[in-house]
C-alpha atoms as a PDB file:
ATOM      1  CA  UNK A   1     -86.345  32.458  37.152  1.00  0.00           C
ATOM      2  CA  UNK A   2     -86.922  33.519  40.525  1.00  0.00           C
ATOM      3  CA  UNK A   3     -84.037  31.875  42.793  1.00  0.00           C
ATOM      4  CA  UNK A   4     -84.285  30.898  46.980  1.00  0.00           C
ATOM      5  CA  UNK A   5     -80.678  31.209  48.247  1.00  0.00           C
ATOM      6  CA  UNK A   6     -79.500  30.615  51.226  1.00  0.00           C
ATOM      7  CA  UNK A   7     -76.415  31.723  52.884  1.00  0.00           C
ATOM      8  CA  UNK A   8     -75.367  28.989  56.004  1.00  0.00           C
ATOM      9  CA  UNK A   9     -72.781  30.296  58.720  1.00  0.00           C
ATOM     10  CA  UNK A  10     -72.101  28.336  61.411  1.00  0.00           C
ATOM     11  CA  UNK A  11     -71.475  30.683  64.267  1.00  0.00           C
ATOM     12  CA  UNK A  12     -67.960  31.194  65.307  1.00  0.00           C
ATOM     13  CA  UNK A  13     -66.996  28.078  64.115  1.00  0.00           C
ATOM     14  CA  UNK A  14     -63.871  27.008  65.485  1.00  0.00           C
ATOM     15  CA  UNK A  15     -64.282  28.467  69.104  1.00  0.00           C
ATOM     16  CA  UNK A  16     -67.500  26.883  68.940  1.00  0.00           C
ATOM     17  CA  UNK A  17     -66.263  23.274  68.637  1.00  0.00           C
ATOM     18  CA  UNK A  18     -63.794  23.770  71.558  1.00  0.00           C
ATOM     19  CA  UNK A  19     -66.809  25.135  74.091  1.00  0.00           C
ATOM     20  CA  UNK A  20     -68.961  22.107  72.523  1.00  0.00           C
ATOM     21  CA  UNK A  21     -65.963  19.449  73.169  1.00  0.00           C
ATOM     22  CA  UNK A  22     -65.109  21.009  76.539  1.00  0.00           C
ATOM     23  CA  UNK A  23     -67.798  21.814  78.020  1.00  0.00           C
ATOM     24  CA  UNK A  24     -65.893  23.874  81.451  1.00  0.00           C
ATOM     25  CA  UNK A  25     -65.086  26.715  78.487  1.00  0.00           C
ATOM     26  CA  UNK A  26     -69.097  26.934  77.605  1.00  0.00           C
ATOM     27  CA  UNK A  27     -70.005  31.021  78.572  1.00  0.00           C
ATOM     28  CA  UNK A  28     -66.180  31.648  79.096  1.00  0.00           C
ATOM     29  CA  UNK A  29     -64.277  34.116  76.631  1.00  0.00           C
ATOM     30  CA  UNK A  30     -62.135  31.340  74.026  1.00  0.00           C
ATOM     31  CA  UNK A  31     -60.101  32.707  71.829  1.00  0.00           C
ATOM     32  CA  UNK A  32     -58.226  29.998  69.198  1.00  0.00           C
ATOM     33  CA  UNK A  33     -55.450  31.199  68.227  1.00  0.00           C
ATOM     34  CA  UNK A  34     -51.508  31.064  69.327  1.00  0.00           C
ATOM     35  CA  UNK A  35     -51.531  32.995  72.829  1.00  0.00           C
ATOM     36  CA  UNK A  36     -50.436  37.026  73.792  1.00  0.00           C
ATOM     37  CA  UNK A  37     -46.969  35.669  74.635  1.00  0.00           C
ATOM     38  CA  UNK A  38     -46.182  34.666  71.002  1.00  0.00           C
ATOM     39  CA  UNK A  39     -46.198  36.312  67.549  1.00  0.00           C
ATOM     40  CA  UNK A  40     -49.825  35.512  66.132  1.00  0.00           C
ATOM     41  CA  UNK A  41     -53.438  36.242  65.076  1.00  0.00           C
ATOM     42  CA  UNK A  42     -56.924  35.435  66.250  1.00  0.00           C
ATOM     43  CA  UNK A  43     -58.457  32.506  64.583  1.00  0.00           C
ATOM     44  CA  UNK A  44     -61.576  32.684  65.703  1.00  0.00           C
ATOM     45  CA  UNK A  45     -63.258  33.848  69.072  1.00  0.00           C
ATOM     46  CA  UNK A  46     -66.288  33.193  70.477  1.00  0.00           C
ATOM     47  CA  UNK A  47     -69.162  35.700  71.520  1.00  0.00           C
ATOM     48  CA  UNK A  48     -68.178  35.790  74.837  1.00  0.00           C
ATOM     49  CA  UNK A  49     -64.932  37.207  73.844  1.00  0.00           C
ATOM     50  CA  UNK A  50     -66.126  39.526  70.984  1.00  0.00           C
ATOM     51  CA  UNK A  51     -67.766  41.376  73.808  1.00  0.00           C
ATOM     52  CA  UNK A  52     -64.302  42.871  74.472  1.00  0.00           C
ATOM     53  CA  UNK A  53     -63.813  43.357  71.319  1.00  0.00           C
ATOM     54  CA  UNK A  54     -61.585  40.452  69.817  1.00  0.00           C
ATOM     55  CA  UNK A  55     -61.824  39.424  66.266  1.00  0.00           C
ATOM     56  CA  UNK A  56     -60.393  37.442  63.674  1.00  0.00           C
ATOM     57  CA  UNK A  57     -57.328  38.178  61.940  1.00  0.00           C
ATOM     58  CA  UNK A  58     -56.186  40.376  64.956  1.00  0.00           C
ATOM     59  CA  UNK A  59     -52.374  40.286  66.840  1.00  0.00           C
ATOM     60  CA  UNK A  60     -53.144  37.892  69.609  1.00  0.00           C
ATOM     61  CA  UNK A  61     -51.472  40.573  71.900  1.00  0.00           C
ATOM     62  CA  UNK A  62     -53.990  42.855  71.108  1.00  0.00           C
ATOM     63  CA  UNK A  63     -56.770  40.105  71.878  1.00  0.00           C
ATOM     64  CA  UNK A  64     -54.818  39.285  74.683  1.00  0.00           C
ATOM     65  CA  UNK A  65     -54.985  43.266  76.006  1.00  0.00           C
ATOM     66  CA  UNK A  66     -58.798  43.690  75.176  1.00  0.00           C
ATOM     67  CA  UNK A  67     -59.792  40.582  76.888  1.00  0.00           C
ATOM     68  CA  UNK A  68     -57.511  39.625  80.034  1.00  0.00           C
ATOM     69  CA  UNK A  69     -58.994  36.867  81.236  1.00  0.00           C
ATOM     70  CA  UNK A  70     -59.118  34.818  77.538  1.00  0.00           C
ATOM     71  CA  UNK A  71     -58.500  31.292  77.211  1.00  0.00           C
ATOM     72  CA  UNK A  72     -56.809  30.830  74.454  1.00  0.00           C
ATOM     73  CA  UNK A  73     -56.314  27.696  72.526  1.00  0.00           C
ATOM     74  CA  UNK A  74     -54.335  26.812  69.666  1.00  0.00           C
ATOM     75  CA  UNK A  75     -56.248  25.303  66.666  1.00  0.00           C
ATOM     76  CA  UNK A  76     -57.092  21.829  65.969  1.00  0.00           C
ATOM     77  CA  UNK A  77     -57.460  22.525  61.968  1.00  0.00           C
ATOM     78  CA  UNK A  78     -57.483  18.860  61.213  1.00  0.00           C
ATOM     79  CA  UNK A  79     -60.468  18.739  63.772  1.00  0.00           C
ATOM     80  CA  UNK A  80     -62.486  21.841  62.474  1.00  0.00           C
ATOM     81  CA  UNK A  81     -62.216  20.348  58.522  1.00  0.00           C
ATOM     82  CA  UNK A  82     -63.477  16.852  59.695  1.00  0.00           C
ATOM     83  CA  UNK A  83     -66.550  18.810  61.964  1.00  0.00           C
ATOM     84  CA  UNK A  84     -67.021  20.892  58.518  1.00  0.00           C
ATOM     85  CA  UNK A  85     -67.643  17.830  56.423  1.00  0.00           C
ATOM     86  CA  UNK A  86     -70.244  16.317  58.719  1.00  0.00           C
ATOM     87  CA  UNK A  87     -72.295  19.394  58.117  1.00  0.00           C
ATOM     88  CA  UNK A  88     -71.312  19.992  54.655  1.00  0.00           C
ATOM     89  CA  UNK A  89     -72.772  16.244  54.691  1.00  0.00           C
ATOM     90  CA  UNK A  90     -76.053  17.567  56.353  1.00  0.00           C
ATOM     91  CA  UNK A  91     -76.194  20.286  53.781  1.00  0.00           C
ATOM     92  CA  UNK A  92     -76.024  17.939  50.882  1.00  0.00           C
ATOM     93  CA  UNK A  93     -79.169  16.323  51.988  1.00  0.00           C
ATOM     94  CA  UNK A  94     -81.206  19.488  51.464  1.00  0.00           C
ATOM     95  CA  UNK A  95     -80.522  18.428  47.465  1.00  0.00           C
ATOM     96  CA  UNK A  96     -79.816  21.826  46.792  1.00  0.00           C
ATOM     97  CA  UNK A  97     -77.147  23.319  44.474  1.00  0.00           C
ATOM     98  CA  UNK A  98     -74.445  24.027  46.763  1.00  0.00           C
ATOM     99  CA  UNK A  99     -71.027  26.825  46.673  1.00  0.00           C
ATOM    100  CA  UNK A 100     -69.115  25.894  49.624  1.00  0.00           C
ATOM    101  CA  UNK A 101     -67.127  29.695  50.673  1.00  0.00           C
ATOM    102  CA  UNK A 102     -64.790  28.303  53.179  1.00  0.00           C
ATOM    103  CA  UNK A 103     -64.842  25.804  55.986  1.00  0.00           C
ATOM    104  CA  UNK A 104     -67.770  26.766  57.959  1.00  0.00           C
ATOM    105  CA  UNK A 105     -69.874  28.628  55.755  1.00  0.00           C
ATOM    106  CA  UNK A 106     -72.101  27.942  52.068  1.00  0.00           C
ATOM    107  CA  UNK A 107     -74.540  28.994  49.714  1.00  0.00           C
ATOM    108  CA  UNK A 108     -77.330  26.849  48.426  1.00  0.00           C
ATOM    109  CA  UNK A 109     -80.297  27.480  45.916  1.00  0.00           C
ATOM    110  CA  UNK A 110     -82.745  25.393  46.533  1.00  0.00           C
ATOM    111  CA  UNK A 111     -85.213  27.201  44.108  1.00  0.00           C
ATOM    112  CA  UNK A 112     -85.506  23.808  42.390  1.00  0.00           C
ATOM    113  CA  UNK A 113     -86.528  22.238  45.900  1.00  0.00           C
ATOM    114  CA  UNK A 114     -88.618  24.660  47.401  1.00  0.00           C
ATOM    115  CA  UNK A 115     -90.539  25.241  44.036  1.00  0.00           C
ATOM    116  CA  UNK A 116     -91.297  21.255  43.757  1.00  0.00           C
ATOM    117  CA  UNK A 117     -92.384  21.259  48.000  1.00  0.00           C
ATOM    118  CA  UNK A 118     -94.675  24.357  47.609  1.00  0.00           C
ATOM    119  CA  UNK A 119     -96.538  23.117  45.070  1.00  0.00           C
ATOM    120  CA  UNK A 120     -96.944  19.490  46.697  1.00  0.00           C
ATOM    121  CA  UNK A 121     -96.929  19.740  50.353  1.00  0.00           C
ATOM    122  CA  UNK A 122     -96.493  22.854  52.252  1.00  0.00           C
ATOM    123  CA  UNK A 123     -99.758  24.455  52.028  1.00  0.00           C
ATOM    124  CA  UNK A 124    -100.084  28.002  52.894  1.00  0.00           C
ATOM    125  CA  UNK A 125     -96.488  29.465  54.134  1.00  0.00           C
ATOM    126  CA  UNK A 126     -96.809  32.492  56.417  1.00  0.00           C
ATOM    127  CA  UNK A 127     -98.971  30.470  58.876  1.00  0.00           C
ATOM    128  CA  UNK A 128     -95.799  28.254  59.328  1.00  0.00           C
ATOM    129  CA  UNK A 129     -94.145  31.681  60.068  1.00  0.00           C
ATOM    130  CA  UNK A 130     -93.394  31.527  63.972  1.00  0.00           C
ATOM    131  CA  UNK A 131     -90.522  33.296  66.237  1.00  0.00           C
ATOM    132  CA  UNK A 132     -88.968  34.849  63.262  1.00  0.00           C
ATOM    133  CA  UNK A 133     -86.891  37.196  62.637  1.00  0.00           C
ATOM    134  CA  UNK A 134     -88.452  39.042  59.673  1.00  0.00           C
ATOM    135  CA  UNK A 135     -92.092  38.227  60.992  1.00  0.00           C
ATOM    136  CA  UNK A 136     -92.158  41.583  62.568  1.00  0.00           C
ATOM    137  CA  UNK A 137     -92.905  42.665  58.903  1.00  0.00           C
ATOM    138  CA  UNK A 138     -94.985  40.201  57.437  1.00  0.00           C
ATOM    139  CA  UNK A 139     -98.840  41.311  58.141  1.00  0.00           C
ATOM    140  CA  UNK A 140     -97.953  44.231  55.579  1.00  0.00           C
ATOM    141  CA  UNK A 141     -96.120  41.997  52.862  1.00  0.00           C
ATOM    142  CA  UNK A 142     -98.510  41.433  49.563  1.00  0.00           C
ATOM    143  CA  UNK A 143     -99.211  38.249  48.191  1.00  0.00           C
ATOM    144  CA  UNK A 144     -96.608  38.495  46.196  1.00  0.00           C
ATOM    145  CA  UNK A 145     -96.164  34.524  44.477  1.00  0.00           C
ATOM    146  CA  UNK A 146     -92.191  35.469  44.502  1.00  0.00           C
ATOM    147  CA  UNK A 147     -92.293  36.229  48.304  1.00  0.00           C
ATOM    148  CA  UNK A 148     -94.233  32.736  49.153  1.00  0.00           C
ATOM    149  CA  UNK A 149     -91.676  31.143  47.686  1.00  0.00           C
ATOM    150  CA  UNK A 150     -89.111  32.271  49.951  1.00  0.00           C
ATOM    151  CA  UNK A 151     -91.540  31.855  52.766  1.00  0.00           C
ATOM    152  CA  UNK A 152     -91.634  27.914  51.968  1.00  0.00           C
ATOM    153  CA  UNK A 153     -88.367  27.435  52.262  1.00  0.00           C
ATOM    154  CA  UNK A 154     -88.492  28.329  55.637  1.00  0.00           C
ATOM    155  CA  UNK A 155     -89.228  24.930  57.129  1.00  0.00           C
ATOM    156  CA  UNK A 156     -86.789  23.386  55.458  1.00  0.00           C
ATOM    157  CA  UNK A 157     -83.751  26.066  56.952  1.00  0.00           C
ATOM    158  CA  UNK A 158     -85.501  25.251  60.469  1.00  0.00           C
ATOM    159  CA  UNK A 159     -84.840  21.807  60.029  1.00  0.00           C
ATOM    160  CA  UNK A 160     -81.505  21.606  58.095  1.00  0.00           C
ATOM    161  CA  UNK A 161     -80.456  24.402  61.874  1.00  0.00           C
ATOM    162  CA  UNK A 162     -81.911  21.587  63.687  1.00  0.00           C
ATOM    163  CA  UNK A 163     -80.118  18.624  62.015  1.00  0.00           C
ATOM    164  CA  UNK A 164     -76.773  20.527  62.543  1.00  0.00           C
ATOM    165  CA  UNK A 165     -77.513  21.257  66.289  1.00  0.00           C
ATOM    166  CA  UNK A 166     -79.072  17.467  66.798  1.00  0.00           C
ATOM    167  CA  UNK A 167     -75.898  15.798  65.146  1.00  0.00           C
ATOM    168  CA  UNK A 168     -72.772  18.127  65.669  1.00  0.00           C
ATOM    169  CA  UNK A 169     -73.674  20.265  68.502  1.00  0.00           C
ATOM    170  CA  UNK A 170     -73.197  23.487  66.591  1.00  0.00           C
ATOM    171  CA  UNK A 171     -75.432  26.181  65.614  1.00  0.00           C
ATOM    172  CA  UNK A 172     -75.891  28.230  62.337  1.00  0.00           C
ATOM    173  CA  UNK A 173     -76.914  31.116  61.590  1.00  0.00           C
ATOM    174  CA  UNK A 174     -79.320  30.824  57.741  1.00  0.00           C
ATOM    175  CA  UNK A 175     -80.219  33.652  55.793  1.00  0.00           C
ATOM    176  CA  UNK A 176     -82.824  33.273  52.830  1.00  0.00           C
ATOM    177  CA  UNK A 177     -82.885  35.965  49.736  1.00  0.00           C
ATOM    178  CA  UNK A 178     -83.865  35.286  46.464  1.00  0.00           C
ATOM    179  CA  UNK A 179     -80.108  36.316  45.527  1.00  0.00           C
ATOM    180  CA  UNK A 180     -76.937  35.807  47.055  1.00  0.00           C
ATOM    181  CA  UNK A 181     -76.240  39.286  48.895  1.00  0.00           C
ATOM    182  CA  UNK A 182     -79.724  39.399  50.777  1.00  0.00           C
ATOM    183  CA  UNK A 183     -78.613  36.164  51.519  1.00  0.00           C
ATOM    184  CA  UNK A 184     -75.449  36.793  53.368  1.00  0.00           C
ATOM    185  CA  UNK A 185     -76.052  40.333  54.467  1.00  0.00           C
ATOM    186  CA  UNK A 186     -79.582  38.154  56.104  1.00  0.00           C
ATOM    187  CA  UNK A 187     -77.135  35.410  57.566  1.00  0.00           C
ATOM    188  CA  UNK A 188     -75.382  38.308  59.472  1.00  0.00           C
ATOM    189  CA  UNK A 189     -78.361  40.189  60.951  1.00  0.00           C
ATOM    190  CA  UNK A 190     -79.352  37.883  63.919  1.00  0.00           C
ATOM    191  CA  UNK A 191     -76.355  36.171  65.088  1.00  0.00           C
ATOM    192  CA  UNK A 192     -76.208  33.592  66.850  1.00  0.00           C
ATOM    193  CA  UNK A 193     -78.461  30.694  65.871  1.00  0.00           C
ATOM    194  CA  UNK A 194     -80.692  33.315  63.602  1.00  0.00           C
ATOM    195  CA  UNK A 195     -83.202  32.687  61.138  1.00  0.00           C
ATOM    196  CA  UNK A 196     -83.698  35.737  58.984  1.00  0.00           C
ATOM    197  CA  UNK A 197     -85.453  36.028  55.594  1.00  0.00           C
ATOM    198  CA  UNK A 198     -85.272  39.692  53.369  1.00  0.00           C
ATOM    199  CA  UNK A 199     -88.668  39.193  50.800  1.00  0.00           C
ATOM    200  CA  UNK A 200     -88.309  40.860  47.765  1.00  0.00           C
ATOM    201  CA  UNK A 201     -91.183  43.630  49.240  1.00  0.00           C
ATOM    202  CA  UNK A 202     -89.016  44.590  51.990  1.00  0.00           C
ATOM    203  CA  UNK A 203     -85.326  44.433  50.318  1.00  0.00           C
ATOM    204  CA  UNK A 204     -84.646  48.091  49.836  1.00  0.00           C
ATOM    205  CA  UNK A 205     -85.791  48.795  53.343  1.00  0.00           C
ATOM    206  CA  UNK A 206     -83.616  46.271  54.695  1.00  0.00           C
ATOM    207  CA  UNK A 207     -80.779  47.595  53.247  1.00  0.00           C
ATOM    208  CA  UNK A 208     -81.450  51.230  53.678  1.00  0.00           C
ATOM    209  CA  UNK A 209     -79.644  51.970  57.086  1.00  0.00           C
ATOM    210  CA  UNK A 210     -76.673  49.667  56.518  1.00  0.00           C
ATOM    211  CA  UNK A 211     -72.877  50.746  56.236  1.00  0.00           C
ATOM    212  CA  UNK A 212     -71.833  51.312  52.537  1.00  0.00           C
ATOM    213  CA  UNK A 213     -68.848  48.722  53.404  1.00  0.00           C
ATOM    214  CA  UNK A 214     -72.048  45.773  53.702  1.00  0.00           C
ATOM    215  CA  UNK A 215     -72.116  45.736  50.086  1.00  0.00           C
ATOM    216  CA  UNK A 216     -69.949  42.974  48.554  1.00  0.00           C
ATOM    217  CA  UNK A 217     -67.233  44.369  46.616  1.00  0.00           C
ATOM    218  CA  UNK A 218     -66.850  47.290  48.707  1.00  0.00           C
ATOM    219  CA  UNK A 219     -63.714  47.724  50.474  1.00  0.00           C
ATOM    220  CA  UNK A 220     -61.420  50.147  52.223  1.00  0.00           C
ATOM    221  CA  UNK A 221     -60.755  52.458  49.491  1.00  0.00           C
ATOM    222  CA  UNK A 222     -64.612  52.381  47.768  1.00  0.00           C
ATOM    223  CA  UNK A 223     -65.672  53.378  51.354  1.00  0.00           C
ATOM    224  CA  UNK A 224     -63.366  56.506  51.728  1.00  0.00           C
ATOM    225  CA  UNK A 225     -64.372  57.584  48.369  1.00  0.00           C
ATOM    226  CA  UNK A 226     -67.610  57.278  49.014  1.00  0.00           C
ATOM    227  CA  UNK A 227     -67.680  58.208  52.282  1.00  0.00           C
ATOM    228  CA  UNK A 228     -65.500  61.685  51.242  1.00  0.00           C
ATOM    229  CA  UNK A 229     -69.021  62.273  48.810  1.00  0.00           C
ATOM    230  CA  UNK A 230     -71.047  62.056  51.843  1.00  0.00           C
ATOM    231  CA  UNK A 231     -72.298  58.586  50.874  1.00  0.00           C
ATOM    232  CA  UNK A 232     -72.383  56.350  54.147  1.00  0.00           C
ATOM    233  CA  UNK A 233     -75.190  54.012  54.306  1.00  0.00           C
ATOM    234  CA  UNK A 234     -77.421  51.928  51.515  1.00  0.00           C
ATOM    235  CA  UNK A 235     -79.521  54.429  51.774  1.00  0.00           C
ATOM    236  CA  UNK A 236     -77.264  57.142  50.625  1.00  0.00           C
ATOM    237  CA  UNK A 237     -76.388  55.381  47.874  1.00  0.00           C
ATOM    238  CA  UNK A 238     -80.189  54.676  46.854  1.00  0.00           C
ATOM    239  CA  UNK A 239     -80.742  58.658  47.420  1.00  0.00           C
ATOM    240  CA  UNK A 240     -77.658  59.060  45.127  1.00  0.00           C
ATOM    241  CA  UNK A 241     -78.781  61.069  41.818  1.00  0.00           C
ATOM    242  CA  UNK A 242     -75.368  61.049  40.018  1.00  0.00           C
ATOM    243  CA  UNK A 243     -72.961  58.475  37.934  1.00  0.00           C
ATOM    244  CA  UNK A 244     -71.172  56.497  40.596  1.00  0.00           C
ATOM    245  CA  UNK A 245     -68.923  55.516  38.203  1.00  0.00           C
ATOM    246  CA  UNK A 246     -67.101  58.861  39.214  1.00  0.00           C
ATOM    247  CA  UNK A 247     -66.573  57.581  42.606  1.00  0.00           C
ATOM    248  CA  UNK A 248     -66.207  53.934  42.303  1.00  0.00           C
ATOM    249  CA  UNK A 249     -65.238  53.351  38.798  1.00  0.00           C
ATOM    250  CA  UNK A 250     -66.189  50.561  36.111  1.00  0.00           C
ATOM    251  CA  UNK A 251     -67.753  49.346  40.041  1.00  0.00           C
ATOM    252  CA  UNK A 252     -70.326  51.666  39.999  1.00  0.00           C
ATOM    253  CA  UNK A 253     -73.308  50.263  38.053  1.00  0.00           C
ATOM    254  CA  UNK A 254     -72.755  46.842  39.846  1.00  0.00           C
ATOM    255  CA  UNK A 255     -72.770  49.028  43.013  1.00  0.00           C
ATOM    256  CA  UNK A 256     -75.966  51.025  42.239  1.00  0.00           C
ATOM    257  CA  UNK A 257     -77.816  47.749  41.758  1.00  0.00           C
ATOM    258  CA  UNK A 258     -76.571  45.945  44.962  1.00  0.00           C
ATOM    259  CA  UNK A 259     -77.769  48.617  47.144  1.00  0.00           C
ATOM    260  CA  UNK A 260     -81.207  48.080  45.806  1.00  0.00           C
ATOM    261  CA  UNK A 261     -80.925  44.508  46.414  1.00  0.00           C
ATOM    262  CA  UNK A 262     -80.605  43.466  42.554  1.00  0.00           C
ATOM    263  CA  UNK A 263     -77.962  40.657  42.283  1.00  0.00           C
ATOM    264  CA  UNK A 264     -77.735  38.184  39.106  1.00  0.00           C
ATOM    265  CA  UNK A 265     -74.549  36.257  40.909  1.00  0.00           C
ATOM    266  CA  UNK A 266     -75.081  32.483  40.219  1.00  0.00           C
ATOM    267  CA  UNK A 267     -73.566  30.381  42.571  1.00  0.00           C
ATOM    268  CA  UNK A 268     -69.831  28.654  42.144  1.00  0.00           C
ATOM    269  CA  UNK A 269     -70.622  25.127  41.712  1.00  0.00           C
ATOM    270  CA  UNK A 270     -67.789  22.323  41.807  1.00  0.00           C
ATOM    271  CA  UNK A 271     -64.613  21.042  43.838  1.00  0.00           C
ATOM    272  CA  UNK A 272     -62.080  23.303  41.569  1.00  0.00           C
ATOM    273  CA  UNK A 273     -59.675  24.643  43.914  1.00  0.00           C
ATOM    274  CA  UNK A 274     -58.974  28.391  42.666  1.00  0.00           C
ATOM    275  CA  UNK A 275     -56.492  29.347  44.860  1.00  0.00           C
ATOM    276  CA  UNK A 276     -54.383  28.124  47.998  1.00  0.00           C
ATOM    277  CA  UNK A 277     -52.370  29.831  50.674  1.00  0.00           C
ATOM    278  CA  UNK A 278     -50.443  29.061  53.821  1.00  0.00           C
ATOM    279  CA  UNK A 279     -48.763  31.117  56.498  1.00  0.00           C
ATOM    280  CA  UNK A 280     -46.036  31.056  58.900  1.00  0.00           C
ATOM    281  CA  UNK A 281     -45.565  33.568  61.512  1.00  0.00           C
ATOM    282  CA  UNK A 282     -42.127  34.446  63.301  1.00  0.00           C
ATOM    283  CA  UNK A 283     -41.438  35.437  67.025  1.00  0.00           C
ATOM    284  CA  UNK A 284     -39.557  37.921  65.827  1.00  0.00           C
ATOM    285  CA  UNK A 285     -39.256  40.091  62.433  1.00  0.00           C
ATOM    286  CA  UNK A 286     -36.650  38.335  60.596  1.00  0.00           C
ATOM    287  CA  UNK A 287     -34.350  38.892  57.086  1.00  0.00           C
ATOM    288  CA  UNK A 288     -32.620  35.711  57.342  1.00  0.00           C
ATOM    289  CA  UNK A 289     -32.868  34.174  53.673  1.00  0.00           C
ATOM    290  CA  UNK A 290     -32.021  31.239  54.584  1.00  0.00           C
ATOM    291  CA  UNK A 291     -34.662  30.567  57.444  1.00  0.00           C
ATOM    292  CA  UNK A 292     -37.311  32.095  55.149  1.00  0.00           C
ATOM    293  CA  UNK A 293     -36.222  29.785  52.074  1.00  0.00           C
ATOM    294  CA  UNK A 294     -36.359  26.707  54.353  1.00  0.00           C
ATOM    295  CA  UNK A 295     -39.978  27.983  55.659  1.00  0.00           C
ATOM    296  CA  UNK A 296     -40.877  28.539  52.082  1.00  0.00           C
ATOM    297  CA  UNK A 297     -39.922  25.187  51.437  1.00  0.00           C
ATOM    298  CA  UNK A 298     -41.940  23.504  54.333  1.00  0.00           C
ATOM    299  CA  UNK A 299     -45.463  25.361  53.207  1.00  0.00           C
END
């Protein structure tokens, strides 16, 4: 059955909610996250400071270095998981099938929903088609029944973008795909606040100029490999006439059929929690055993 996925990222989540509740840090560089002076990462920053170059995961001295004059404030976590279920809330009332990824970001089929709403009260789609990203594109598109699918569910992304911005403040960025890796890789493309949808016509287009490291499931040492065959970009690997098993292993069929935009992932429904971590980090490097078993003990 053909599926409409979306992918919904709220945009720099946590640095967000500090601009939104203080409004003196709106257009300022905020990075959350402990400050340069201490051992620490980056939480989150917001665009302002990823114009310097500061992203997640990275030393906070480093972020500190890059962007001088950053504000930086420590996380409110309890804060950004109580925000997270007010939209989560919002998301639930789409009735689609929802995977929830992580605190600020989800997938949701709503092929169900959409399907039901074309059929009964959307009318024609790409008239409804306005300041959109992927509009650029559409005079060309066929009337493909598959595509105008995924053009009726754009009305409901506008308003579920316009629910989150009316009633927390926040924006999110929504990409629609009929599977979930146009989805995501469409969620990406037009951040901030974007609307983008890939249609099934344009798909291996759209991917054809990204990095090889876009595709899900590729990481560090897929991308030298490839990379060493003088396979950079989607495109490459579309071009590609030989086994890619040879360069990615057991991967390589999977891989071959994500970079033309084939994906038969079904969503990961249900609360089961699969894994769960916490961290600690020190001022300074430490082999104390006892001072790591009592931090062990407090996780």
């Amino acid at each position: 059955m053909f599926r409409v996925i979306f992918h919904l990222d709220m945009d720099a989540f946590y640095a967000s909610i500090e601009q939104r509740d203080n409004p003196s840090l709106r257009g300022k560089p905020v990075i959350v996250g402990a400050p340069p002076t201490q051992r620490g990462v980056v939480c989150a920053a917001s665009y302002e400071a990823r114009k310097f170059g500061v992203r997640s995961a990275m030393p906070s001295v480093t972020a500190g270095r890059l962007c001088p004059k950053g504000i930086f404030i420590r996380p409110r976590m309890d804060h950004y998981r109580e925000e997270s279920r007010k939209i989560m809330a919002l998301v639930a009332q789409t009735g689609a099938l929802i995977e929830r990824v992580s605190i600020d970001e989800a997938y949701l089929d709503l092929s169900a929903v959409v399907g039901q709403a074309s059929s009964l009260s959307f009318g024609p789609a790409r008239p409804a088609l306005s300041n959109f990203t992927a509009e650029s594109e559409a005079g060309r598109m066929p009337a493909l029944q598959t595509d105008d699918v995924l053009y009726h569910a754009v009305p409901l992304a506008r308003e579920l973008k316009r629910k989150i911005f009316s009633q927390c403040g926040l924006t999110a960025s929504i990409g629609i795909a009929a599977n979930k890796l146009l989805a995501k890789l469409a969620s990406d493309f037009n951040k901030p606040d974007g609307l983008t949808l890939v249609p099934e016509r344009d798909k291996v287009l759209f991917l054809r100029p990204m990095s090889v490291r876009a595709i899900h499931g590729v990481g560090k040492v897929t991308e030298q490999a490839l990379n060493q065959a003088g396979i950079t970009t989607v495109g490459d690997l579309q071009d590609y006439p030989g086994d890619l098993r040879a360069l990615a292993g057991s991967f390589g069929p999977k891989l071959k059929q994500f970079a033309f935009g084939d994906d038969d992932r079904q969503l990961e429904l249900g609360d089961e929690v699969k894994s769960i971590s916490s961290e600690e980090t020190f001022l300074r490097d430490t082999d104390d055993r006892p001072a790591l078993r009592k931090c062990l003990r407090e996780q």
